[in-house]
C-alpha atoms as a PDB file:
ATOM      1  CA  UNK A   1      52.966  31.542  20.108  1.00  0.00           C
ATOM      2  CA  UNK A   2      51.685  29.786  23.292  1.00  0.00           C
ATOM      3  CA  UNK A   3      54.944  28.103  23.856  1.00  0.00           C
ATOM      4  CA  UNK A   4      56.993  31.511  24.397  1.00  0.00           C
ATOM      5  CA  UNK A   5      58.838  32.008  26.904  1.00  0.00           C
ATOM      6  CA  UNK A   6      58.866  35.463  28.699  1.00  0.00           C
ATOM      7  CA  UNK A   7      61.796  37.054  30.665  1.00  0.00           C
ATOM      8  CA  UNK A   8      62.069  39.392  33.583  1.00  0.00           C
ATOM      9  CA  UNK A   9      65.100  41.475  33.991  1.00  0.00           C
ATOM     10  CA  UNK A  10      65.777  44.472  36.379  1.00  0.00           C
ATOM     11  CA  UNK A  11      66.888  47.529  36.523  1.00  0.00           C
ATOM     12  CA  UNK A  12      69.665  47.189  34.543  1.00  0.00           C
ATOM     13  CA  UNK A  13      67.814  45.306  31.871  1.00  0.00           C
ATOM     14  CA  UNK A  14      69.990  41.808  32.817  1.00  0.00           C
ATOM     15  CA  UNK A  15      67.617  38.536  32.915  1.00  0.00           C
ATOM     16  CA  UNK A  16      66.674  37.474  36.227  1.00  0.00           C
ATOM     17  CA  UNK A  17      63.971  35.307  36.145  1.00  0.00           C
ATOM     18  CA  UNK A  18      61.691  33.313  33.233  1.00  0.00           C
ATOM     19  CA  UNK A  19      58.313  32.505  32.781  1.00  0.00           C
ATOM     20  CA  UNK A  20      57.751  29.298  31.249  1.00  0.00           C
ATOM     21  CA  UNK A  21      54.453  27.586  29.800  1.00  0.00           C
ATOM     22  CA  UNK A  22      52.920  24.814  31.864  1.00  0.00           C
ATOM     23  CA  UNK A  23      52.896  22.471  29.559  1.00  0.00           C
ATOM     24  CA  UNK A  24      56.830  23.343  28.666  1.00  0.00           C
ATOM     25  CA  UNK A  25      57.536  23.267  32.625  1.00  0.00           C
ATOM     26  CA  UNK A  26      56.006  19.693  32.435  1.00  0.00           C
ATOM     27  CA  UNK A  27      57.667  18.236  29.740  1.00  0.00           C
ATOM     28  CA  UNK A  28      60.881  20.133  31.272  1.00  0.00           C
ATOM     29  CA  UNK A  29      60.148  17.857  35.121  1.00  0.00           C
ATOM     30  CA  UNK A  30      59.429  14.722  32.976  1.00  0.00           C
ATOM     31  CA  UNK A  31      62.381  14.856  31.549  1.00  0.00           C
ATOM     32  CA  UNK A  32      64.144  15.803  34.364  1.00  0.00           C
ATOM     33  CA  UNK A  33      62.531  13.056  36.643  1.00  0.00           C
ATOM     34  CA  UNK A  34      64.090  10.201  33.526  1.00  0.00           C
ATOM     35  CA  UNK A  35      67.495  11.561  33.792  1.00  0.00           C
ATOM     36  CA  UNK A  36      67.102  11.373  37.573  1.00  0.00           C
ATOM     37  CA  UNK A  37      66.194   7.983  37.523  1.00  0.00           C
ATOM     38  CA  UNK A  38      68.770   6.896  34.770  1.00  0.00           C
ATOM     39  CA  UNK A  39      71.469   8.581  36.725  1.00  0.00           C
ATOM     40  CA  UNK A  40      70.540   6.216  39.622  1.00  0.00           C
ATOM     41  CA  UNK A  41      71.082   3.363  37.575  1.00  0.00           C
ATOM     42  CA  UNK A  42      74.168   4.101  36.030  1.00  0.00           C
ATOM     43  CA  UNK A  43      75.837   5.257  39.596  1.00  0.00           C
ATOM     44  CA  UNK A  44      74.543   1.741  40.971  1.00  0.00           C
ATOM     45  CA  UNK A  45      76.432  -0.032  37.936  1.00  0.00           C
ATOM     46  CA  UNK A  46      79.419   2.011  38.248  1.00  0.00           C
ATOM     47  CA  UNK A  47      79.189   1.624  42.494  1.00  0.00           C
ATOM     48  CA  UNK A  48      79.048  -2.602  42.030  1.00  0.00           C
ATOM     49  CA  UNK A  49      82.045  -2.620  39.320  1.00  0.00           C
ATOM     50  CA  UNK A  50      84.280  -0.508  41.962  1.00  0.00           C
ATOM     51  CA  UNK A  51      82.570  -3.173  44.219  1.00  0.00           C
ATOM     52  CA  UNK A  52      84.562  -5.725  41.951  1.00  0.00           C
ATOM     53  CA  UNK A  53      87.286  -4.424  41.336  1.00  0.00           C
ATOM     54  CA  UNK A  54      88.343  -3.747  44.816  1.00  0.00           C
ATOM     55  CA  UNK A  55      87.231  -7.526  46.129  1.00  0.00           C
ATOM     56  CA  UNK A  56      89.272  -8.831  43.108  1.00  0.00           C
ATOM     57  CA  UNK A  57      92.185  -6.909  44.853  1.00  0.00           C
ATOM     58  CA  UNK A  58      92.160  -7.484  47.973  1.00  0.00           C
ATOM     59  CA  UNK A  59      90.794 -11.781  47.260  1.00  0.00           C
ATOM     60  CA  UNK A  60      87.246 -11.062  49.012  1.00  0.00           C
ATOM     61  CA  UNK A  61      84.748 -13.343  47.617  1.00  0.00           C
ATOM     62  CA  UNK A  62      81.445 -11.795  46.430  1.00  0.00           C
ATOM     63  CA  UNK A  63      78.024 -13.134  46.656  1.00  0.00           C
ATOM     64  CA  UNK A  64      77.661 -15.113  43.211  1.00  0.00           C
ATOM     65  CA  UNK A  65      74.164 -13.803  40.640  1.00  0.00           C
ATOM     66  CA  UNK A  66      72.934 -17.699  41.579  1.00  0.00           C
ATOM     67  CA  UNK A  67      72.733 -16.962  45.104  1.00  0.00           C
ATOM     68  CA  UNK A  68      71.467 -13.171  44.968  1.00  0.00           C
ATOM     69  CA  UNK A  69      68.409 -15.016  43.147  1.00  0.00           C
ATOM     70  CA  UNK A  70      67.776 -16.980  45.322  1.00  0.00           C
ATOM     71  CA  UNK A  71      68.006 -14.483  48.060  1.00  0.00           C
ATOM     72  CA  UNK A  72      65.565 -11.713  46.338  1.00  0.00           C
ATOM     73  CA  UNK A  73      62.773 -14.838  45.943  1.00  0.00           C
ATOM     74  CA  UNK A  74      62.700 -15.245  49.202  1.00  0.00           C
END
């Protein structure tokens, strides 16, 4: 039972802390580091829709994918 996880509690016997295996507290931060990162990409796409929606509204033009091309080659 290397995986187990062991709990501290006080006084009163309540939980107040856990220990956790390394290799459990790793796979734990690699998943949390994923999550992170697909978090970021899913605020980005919901950022550039609002982005969208509000030029559509107001009749500002926005940079078409044609020229943002040719602007990140450069």
């Amino acid at each position: 039972m290397a995986d187990a996880l062991k709990y501290m509690i006080d006084k009163n016997g309540d939980k107040t802390s856990v220990l956790v295996p390394i290799k459990t507290w790793e796979k734990i931060t690699q998943e949390y580091t994923k999550l992170q990162k697909k978090l970021q990409v899913y605020t980005g796409i919901n950022e550039g829709l609002s982005e969208v929606k509000e030029a559509r509204k107001s009749g500002k033009k926005l940079q078409t994918l044609k020229d943002f091309l040719r602007e990140s080659n450069r």
